[in-house]
Protein backbone atom coordinates (compact mmCIF):
# COMPACT_ATOMS: atom_id res chain seq x y z
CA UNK A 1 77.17 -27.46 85.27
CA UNK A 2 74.10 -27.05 82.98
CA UNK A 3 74.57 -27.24 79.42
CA UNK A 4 72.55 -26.14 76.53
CA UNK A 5 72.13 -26.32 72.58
CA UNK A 6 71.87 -23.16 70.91
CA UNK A 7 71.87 -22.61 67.19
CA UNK A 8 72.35 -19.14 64.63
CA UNK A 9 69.85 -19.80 61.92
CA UNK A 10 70.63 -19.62 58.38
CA UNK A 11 69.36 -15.94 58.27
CA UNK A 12 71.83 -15.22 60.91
CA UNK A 13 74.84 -17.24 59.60
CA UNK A 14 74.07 -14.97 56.09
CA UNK A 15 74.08 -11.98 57.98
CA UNK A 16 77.02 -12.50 59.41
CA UNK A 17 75.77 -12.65 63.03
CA UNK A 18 77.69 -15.36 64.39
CA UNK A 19 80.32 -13.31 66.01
CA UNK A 20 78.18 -11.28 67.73
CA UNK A 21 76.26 -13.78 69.18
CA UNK A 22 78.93 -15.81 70.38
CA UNK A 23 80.95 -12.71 72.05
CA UNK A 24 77.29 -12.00 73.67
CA UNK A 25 77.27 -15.46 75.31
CA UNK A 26 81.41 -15.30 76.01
CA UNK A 27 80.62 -11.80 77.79
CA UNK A 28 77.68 -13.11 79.62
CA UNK A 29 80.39 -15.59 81.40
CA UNK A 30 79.39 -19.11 79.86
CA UNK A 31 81.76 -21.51 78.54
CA UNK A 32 81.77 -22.73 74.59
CA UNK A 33 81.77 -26.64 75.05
CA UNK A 34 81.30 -27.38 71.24
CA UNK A 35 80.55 -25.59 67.76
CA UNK A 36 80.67 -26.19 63.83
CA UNK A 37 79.27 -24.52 60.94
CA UNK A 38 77.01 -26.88 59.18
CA UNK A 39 73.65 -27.76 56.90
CA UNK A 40 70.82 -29.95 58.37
CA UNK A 41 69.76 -32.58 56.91
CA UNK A 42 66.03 -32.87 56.10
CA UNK A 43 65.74 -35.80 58.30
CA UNK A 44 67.88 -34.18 61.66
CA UNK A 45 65.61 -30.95 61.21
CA UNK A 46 62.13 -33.08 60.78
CA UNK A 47 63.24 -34.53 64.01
CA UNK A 48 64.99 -31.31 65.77
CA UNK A 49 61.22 -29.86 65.26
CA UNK A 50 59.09 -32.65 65.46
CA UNK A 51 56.86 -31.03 68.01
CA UNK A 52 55.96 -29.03 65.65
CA UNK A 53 55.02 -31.29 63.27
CA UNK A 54 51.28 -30.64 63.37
CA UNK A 55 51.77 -27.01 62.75
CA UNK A 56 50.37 -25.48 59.13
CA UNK A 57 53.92 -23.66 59.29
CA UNK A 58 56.20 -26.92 59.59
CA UNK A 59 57.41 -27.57 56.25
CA UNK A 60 58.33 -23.81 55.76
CA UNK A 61 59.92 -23.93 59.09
CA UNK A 62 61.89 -27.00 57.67
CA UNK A 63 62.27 -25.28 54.50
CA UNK A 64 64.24 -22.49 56.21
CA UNK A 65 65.97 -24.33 58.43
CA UNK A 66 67.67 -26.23 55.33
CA UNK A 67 68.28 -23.64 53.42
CA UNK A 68 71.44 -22.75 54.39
CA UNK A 69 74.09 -23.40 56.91
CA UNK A 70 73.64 -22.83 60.60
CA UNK A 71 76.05 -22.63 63.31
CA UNK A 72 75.37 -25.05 65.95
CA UNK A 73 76.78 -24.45 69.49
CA UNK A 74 76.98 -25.94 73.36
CA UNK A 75 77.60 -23.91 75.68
CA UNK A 76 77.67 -24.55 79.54
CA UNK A 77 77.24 -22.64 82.77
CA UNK A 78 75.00 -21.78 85.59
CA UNK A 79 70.98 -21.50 84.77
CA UNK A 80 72.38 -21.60 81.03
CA UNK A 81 68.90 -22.56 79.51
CA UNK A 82 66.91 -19.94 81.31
CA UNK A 83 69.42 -17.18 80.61
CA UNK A 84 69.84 -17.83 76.89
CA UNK A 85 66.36 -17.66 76.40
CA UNK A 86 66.68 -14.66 78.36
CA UNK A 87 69.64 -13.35 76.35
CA UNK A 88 67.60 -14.65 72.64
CA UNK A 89 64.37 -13.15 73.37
CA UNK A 90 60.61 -13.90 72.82
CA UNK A 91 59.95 -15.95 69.35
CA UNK A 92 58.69 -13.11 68.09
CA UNK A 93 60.84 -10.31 66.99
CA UNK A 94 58.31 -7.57 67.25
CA UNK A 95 57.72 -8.39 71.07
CA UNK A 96 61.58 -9.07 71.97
CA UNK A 97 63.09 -6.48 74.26
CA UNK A 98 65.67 -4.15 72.73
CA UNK A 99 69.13 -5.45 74.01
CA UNK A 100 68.07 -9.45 73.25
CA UNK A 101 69.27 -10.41 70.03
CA UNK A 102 65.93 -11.07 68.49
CA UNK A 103 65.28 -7.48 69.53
CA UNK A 104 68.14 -6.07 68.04
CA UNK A 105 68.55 -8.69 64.82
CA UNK A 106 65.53 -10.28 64.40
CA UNK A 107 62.68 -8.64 62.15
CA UNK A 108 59.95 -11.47 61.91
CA UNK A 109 58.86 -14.92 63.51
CA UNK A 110 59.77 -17.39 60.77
CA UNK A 111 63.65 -15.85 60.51
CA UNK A 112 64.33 -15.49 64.24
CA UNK A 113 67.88 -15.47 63.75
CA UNK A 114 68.31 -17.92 66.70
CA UNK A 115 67.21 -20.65 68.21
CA UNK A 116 67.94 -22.57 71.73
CA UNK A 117 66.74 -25.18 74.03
CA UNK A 118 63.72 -24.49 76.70
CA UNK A 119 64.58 -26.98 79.13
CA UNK A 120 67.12 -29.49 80.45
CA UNK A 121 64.88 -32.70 78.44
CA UNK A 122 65.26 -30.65 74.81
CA UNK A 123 68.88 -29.51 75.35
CA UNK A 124 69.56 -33.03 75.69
CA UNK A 125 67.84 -34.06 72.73
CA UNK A 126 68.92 -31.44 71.11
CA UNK A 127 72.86 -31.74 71.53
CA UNK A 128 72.65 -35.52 70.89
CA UNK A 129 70.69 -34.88 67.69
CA UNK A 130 74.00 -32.05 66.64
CA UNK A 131 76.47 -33.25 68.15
CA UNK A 132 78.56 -36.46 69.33
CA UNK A 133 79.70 -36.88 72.53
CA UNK A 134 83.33 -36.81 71.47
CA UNK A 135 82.83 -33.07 69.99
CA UNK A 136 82.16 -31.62 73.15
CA UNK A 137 84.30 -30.39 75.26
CA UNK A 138 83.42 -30.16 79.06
CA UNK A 139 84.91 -27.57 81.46
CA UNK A 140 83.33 -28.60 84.30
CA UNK A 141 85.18 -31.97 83.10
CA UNK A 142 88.53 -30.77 82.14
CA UNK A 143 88.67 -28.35 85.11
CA UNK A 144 91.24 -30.66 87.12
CA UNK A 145 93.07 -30.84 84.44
CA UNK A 146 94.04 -27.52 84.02
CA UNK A 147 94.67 -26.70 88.00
């Protein structure tokens, strides 16, 4: 079971967005495995984008990133990275389909509302850098448990 780190940026935790996004994923059949409501660091977003590092739009990006709280999330399923980039939409608001939720929330690049992983390596680096391994809740894991 694939797993990936997704995140509501601070424009959409202020918009009240989170619910919407969540039920989006919840409909789309994946499986919450972990979630809080918090503020990054300086340091945990420096290192979140650090590929980005030699871009002229890094410290705004880390500017915005910190400027409020965001609402970090795991979720897990089948071909979960591709779909949720599928389900988020291109970077760029103005390109994004209608029916993604950059299309339908998002208004310009730097406050994309969202944000997830683009491949098995960064969702992994990503959750680790969010989250510990005791706040996340497998059901792949769990799944004899419950039968």
């Amino acid at each position: 079971m694939e797993q990936s780190f997704i995140m509501v940026k601070p424009d959409g935790v202020q918009r009240n967005l989170v619910g919407d996004i969540v039920q989006r994923f919840e409909n789309k059949g994946y499986t919450l495995a972990a979630a809080k409501l918090m503020s990054i660091p300086r340091e945990t977003a420096e290192k979140h984008y650090a590929e980005l590092k030699d871009k002229p739009f890094f410290n705004s990006l880390i500017s915005f990133i910190t400027s409020g709280p965001v609402f970090a999330m795991i979720w897990e399923g089948e071909n979960v990275i591709t779909e949720a980039r599928k389900m988020m939409g291109t970077t760029n608001p103005l390109e994004a389909a209608p029916g993604t939720i950059r299309g339908d929330y998002a208004v310009q690049v730097g406050m994309n509302v969202i944000h997830g992983s683009d491949s098995p390596e960064s969702a992994e680096r990503e959750m680790n850098l969010f989250f510990s391994k005791d706040e996340i809740q497998s059901y792949e894991k769990n799944i004899t448990d419950w039968v």
